[in-house]
C-alpha atoms as a PDB file:
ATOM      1  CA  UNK A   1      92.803 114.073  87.391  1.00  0.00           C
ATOM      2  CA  UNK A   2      95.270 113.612  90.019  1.00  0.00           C
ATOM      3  CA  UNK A   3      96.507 116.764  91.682  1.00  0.00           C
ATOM      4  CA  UNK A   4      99.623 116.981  94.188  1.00  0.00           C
ATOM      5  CA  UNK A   5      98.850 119.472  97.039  1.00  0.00           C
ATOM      6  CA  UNK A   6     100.677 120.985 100.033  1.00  0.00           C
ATOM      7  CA  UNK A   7      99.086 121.973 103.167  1.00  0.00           C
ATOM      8  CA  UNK A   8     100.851 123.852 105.326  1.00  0.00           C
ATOM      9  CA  UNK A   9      99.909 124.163 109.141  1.00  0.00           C
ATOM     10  CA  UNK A  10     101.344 126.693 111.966  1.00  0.00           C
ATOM     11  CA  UNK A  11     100.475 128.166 114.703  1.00  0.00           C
ATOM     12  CA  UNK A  12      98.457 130.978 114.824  1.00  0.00           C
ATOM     13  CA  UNK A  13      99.982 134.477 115.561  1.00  0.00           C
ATOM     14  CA  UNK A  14     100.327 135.422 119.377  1.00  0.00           C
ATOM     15  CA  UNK A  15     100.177 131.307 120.192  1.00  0.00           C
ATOM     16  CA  UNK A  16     103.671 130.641 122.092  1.00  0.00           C
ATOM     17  CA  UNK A  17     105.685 127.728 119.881  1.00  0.00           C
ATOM     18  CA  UNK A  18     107.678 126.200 122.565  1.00  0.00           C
ATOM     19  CA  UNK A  19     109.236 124.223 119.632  1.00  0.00           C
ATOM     20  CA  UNK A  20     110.248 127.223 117.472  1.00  0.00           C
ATOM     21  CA  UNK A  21     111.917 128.870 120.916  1.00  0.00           C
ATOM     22  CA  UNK A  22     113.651 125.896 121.826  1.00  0.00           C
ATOM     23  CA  UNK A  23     115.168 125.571 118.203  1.00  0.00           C
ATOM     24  CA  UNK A  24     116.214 129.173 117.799  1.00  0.00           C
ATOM     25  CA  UNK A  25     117.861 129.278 121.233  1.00  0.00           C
ATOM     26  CA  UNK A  26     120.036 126.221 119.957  1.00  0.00           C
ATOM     27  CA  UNK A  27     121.106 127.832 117.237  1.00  0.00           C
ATOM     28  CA  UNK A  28     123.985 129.702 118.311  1.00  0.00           C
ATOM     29  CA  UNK A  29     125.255 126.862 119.904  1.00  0.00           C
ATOM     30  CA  UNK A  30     125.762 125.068 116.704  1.00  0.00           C
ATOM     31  CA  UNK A  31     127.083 127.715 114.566  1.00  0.00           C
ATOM     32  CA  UNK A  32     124.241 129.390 113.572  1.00  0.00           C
ATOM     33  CA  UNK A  33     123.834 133.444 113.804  1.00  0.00           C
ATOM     34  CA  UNK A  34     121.929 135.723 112.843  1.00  0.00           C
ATOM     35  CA  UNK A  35     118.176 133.840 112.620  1.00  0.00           C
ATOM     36  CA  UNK A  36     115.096 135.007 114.486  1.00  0.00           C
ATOM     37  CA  UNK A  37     111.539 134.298 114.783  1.00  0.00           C
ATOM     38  CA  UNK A  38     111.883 130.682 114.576  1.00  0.00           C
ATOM     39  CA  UNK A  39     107.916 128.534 113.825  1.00  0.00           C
ATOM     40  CA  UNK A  40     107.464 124.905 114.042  1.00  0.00           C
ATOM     41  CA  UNK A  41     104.562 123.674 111.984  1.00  0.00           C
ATOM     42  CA  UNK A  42     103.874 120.743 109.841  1.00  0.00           C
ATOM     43  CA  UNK A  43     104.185 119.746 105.864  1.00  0.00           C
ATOM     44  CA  UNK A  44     101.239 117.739 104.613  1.00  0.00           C
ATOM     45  CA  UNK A  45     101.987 116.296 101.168  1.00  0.00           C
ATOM     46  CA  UNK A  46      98.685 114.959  99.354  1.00  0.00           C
ATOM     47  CA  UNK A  47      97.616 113.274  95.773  1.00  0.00           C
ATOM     48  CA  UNK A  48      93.748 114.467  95.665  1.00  0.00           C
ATOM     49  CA  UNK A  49      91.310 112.922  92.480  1.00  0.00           C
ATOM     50  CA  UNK A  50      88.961 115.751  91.532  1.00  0.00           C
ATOM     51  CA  UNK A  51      88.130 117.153  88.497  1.00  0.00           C
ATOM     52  CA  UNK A  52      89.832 120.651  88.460  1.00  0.00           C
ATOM     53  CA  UNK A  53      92.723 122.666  90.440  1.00  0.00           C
ATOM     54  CA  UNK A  54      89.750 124.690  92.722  1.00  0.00           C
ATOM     55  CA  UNK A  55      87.908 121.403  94.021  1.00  0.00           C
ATOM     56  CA  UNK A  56      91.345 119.726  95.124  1.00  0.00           C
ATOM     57  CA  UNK A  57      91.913 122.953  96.945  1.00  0.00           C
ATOM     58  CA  UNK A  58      88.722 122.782  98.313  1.00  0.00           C
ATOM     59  CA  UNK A  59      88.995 119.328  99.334  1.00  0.00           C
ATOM     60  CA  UNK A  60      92.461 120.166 100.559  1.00  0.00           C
ATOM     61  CA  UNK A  61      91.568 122.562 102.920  1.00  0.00           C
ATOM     62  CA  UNK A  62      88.426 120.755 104.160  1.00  0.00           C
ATOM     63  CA  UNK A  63      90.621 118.225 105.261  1.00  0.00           C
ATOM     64  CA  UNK A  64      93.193 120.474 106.852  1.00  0.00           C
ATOM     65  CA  UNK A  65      90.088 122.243 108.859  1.00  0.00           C
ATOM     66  CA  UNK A  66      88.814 119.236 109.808  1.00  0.00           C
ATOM     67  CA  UNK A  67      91.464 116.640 110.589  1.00  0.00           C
ATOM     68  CA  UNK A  68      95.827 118.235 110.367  1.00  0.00           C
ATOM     69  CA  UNK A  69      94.848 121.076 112.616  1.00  0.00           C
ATOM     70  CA  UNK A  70      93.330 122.711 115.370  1.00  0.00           C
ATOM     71  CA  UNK A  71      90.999 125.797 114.074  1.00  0.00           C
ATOM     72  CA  UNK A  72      91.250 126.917 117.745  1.00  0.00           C
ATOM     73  CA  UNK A  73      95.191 127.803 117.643  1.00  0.00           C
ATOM     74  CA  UNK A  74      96.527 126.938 113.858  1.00  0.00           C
ATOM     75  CA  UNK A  75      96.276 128.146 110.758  1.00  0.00           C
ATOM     76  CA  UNK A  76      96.425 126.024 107.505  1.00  0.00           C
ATOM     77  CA  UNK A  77      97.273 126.757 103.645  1.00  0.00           C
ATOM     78  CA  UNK A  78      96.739 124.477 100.492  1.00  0.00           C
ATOM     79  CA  UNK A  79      98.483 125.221  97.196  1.00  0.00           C
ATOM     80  CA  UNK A  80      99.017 123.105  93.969  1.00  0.00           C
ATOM     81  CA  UNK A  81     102.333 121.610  93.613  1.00  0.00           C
ATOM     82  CA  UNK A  82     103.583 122.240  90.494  1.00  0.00           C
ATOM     83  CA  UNK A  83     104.989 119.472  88.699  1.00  0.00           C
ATOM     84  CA  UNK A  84     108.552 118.238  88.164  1.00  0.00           C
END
């Protein structure tokens, strides 16, 4: 079976995100108010053959540890996307 699977990756907590800071200090500027705590990260959409739910995850989150992030300073999650 084919399985559709988000992994999520941000920065772990206590790591500075220059990006997030930068976008939340725009903010006001263009109209926004009232939004804090701003985190980049990245969106990692994936189609994974395997034969259940718990080995795409697996496979997943292999993947994430070993190649969309940095152990050191991210963090990464993997969930099933459920269908349309």
């Amino acid at each position: 079976m084919t399985f559709s699977v988000v992994v999520e990756v941000s920065l772990r907590p206590g790591i500075a995100d220059p990006e997030g800071a930068t976008i939340e200090r725009a903010l006001p500027a263009l109209g926004f108010q009232g939004i804090a705590n701003v985190r980049a990260g990245k969106c990692f959409r994936l189609s994974v053959d395997a034969s259940s739910e718990a080995e795409a995850l697996e496979r997943a989150i292999s993947l994430a540890d070993r190649l969309l992030s940095n152990p050191v300073i991210e963090q990464s999650t993997a969930r099933i996307e459920a269908s349309a």
